[in-house]
N, C-alpha and C. Protein backbone atom coordinates (compact mmCIF):
# COMPACT_ATOMS: atom_id res chain seq x y z
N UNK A 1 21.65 -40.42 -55.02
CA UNK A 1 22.50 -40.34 -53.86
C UNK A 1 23.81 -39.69 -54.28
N UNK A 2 24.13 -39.05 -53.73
CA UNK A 2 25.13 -37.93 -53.55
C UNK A 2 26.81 -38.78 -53.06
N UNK A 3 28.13 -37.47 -53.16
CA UNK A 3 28.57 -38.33 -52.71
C UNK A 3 28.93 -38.25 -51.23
N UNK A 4 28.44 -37.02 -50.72
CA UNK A 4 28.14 -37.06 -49.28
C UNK A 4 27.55 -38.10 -48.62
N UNK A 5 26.29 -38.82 -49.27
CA UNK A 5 25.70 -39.79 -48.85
C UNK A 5 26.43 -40.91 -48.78
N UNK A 6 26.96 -41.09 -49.90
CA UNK A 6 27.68 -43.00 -50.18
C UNK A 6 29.39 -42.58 -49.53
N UNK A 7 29.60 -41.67 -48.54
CA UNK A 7 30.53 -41.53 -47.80
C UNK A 7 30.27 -41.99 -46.45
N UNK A 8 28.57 -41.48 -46.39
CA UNK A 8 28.53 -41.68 -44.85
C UNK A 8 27.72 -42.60 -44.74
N UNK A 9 27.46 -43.66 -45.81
CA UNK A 9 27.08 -44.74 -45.85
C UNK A 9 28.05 -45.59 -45.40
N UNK A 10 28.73 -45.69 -46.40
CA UNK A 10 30.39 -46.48 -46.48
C UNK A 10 30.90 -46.58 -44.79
N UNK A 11 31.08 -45.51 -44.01
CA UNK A 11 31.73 -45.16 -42.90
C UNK A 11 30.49 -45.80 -42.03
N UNK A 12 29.19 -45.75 -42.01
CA UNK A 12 28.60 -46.06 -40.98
C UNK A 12 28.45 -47.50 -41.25
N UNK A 13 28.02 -47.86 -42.14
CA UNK A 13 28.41 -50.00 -42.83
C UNK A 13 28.97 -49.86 -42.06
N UNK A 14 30.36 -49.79 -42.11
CA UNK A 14 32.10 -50.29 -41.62
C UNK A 14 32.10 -50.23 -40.27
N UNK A 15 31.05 -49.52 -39.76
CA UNK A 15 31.04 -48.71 -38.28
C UNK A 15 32.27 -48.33 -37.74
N UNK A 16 33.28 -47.01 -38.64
CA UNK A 16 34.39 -46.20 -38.29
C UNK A 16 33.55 -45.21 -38.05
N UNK A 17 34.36 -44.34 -37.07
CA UNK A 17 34.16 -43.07 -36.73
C UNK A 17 34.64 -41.83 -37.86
N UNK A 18 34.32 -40.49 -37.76
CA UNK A 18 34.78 -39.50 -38.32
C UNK A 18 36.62 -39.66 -38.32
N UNK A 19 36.92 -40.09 -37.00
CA UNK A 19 38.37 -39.83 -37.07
C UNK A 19 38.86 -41.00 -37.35
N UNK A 20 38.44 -42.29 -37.44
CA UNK A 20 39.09 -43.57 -38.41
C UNK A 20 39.27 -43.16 -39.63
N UNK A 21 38.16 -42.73 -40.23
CA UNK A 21 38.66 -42.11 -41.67
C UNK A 21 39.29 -41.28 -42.11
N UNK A 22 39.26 -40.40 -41.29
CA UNK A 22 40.19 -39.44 -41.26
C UNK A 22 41.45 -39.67 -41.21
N UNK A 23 42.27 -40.84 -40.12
CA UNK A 23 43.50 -41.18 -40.50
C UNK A 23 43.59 -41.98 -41.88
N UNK A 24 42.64 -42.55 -41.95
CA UNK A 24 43.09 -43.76 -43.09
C UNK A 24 43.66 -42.60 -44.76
N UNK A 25 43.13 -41.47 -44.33
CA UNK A 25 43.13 -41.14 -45.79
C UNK A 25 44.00 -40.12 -45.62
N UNK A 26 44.39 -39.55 -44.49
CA UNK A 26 45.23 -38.57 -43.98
C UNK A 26 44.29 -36.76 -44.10
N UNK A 27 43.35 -36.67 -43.43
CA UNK A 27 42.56 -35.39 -43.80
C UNK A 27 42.28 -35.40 -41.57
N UNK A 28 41.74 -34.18 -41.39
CA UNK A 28 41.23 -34.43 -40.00
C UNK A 28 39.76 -34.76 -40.18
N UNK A 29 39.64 -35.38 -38.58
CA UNK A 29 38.13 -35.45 -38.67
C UNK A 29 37.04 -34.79 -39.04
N UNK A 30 37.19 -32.95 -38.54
CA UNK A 30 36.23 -32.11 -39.17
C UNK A 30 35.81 -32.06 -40.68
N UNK A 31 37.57 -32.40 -41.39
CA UNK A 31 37.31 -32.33 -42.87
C UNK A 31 36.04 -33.39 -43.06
N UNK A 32 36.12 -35.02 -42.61
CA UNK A 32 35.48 -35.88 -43.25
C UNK A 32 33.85 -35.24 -42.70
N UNK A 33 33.77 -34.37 -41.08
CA UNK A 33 32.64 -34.28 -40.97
C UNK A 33 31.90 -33.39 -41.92
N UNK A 34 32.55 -32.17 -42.50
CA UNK A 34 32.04 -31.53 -43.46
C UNK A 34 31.86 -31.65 -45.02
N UNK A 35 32.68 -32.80 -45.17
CA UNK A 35 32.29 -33.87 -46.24
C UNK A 35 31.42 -34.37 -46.50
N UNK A 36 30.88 -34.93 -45.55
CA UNK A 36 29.33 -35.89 -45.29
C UNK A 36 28.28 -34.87 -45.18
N UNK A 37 28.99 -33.50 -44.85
CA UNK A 37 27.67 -32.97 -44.48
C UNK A 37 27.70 -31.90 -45.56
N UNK A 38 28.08 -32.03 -46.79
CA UNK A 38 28.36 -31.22 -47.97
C UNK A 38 28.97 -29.58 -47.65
N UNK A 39 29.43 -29.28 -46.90
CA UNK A 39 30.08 -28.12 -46.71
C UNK A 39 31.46 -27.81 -47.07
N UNK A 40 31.64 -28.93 -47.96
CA UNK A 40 33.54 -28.76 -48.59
C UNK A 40 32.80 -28.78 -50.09
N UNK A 41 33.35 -27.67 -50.50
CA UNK A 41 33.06 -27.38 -52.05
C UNK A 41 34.11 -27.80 -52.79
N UNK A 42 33.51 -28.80 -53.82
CA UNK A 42 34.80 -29.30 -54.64
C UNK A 42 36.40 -29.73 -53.86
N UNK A 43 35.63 -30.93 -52.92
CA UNK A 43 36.99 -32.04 -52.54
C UNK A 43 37.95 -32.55 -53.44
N UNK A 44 39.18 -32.31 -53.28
CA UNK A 44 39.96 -32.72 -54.11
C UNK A 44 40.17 -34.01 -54.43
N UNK A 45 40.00 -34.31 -56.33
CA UNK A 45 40.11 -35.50 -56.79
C UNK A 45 41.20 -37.17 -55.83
N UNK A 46 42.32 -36.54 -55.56
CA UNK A 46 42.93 -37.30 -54.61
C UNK A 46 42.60 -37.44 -53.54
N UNK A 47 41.67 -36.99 -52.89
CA UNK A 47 41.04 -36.93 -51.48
C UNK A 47 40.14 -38.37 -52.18
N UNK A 48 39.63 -38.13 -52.54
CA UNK A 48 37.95 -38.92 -53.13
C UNK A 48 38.43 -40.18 -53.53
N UNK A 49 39.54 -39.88 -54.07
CA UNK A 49 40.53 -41.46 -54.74
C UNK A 49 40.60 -42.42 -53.30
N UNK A 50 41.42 -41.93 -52.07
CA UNK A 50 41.59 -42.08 -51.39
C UNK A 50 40.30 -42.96 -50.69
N UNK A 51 39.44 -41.89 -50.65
CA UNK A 51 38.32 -42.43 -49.94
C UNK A 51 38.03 -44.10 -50.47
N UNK A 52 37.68 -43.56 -51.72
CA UNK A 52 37.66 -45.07 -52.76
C UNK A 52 38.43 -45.91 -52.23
N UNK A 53 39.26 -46.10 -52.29
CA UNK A 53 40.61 -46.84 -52.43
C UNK A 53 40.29 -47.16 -50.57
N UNK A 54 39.93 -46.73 -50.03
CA UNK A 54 40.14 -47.15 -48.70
C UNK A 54 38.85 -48.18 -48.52
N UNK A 55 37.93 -47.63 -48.76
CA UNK A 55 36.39 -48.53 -48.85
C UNK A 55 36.09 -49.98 -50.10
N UNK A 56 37.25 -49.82 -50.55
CA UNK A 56 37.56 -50.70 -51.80
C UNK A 56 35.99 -50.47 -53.08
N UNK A 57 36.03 -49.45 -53.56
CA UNK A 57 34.76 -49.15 -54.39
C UNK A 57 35.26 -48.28 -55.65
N UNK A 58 34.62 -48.18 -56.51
CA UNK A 58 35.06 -47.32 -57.36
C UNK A 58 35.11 -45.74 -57.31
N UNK A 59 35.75 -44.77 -58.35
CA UNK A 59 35.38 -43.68 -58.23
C UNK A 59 34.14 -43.37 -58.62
N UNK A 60 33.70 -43.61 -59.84
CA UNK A 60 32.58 -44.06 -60.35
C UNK A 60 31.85 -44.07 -59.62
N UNK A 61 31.59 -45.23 -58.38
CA UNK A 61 30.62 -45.42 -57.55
C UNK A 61 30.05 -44.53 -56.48
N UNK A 62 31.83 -43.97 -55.96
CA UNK A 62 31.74 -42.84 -55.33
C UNK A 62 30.81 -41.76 -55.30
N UNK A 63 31.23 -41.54 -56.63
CA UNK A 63 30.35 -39.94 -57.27
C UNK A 63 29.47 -39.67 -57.65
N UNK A 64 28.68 -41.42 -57.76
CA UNK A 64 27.20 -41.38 -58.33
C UNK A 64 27.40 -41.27 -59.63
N UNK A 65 28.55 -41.95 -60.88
CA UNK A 65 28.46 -41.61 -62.16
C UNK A 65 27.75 -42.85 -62.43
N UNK A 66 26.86 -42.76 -63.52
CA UNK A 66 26.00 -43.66 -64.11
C UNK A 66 27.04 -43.43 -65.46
N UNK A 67 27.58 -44.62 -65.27
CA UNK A 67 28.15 -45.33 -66.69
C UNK A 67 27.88 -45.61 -67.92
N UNK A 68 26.70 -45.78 -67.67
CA UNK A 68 25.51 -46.36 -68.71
C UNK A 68 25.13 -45.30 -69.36
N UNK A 69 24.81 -43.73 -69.26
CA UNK A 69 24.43 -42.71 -69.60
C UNK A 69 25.06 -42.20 -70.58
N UNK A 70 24.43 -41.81 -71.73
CA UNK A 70 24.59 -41.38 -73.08
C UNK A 70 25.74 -39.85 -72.96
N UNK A 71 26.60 -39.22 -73.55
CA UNK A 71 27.85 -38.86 -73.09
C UNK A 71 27.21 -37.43 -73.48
């Protein structure tokens, strides 16, 4: 899972809209819709923090890093 996916996971759980998240993190709605729908190439690290930080989860979790994985 991607992190398009565990975005629009996160948002549909919570049952916010495109534009709840969108204020919470300060981006517009289209941004978060083209987020979810992978059409923003390389979102900026503070965007993604944000996201985190709003859904209370890690970055880590965010991004799909497996921790555990040999370096």
């Amino acid at each position: 899972m991607g992190l398009e996916q565990r975005i629009s996971e996160l948002r549909t759980t919570k049952g916010e809209s495109f534009q709840k998240l969108a204020d919470a993190v300060g981006v517009s709605k289209a941004h978060i819709w083209q987020l979810e729908r992978g059409k923003t190439d390389n979102p900026s690290m503070d965007l993604v923090r944000r996201i985190a930080d709003h859904y209370g989860v890690t970055l880590s979790y965010l991004v799909g890093e497996d921790i555990d994985a040999p370096d």
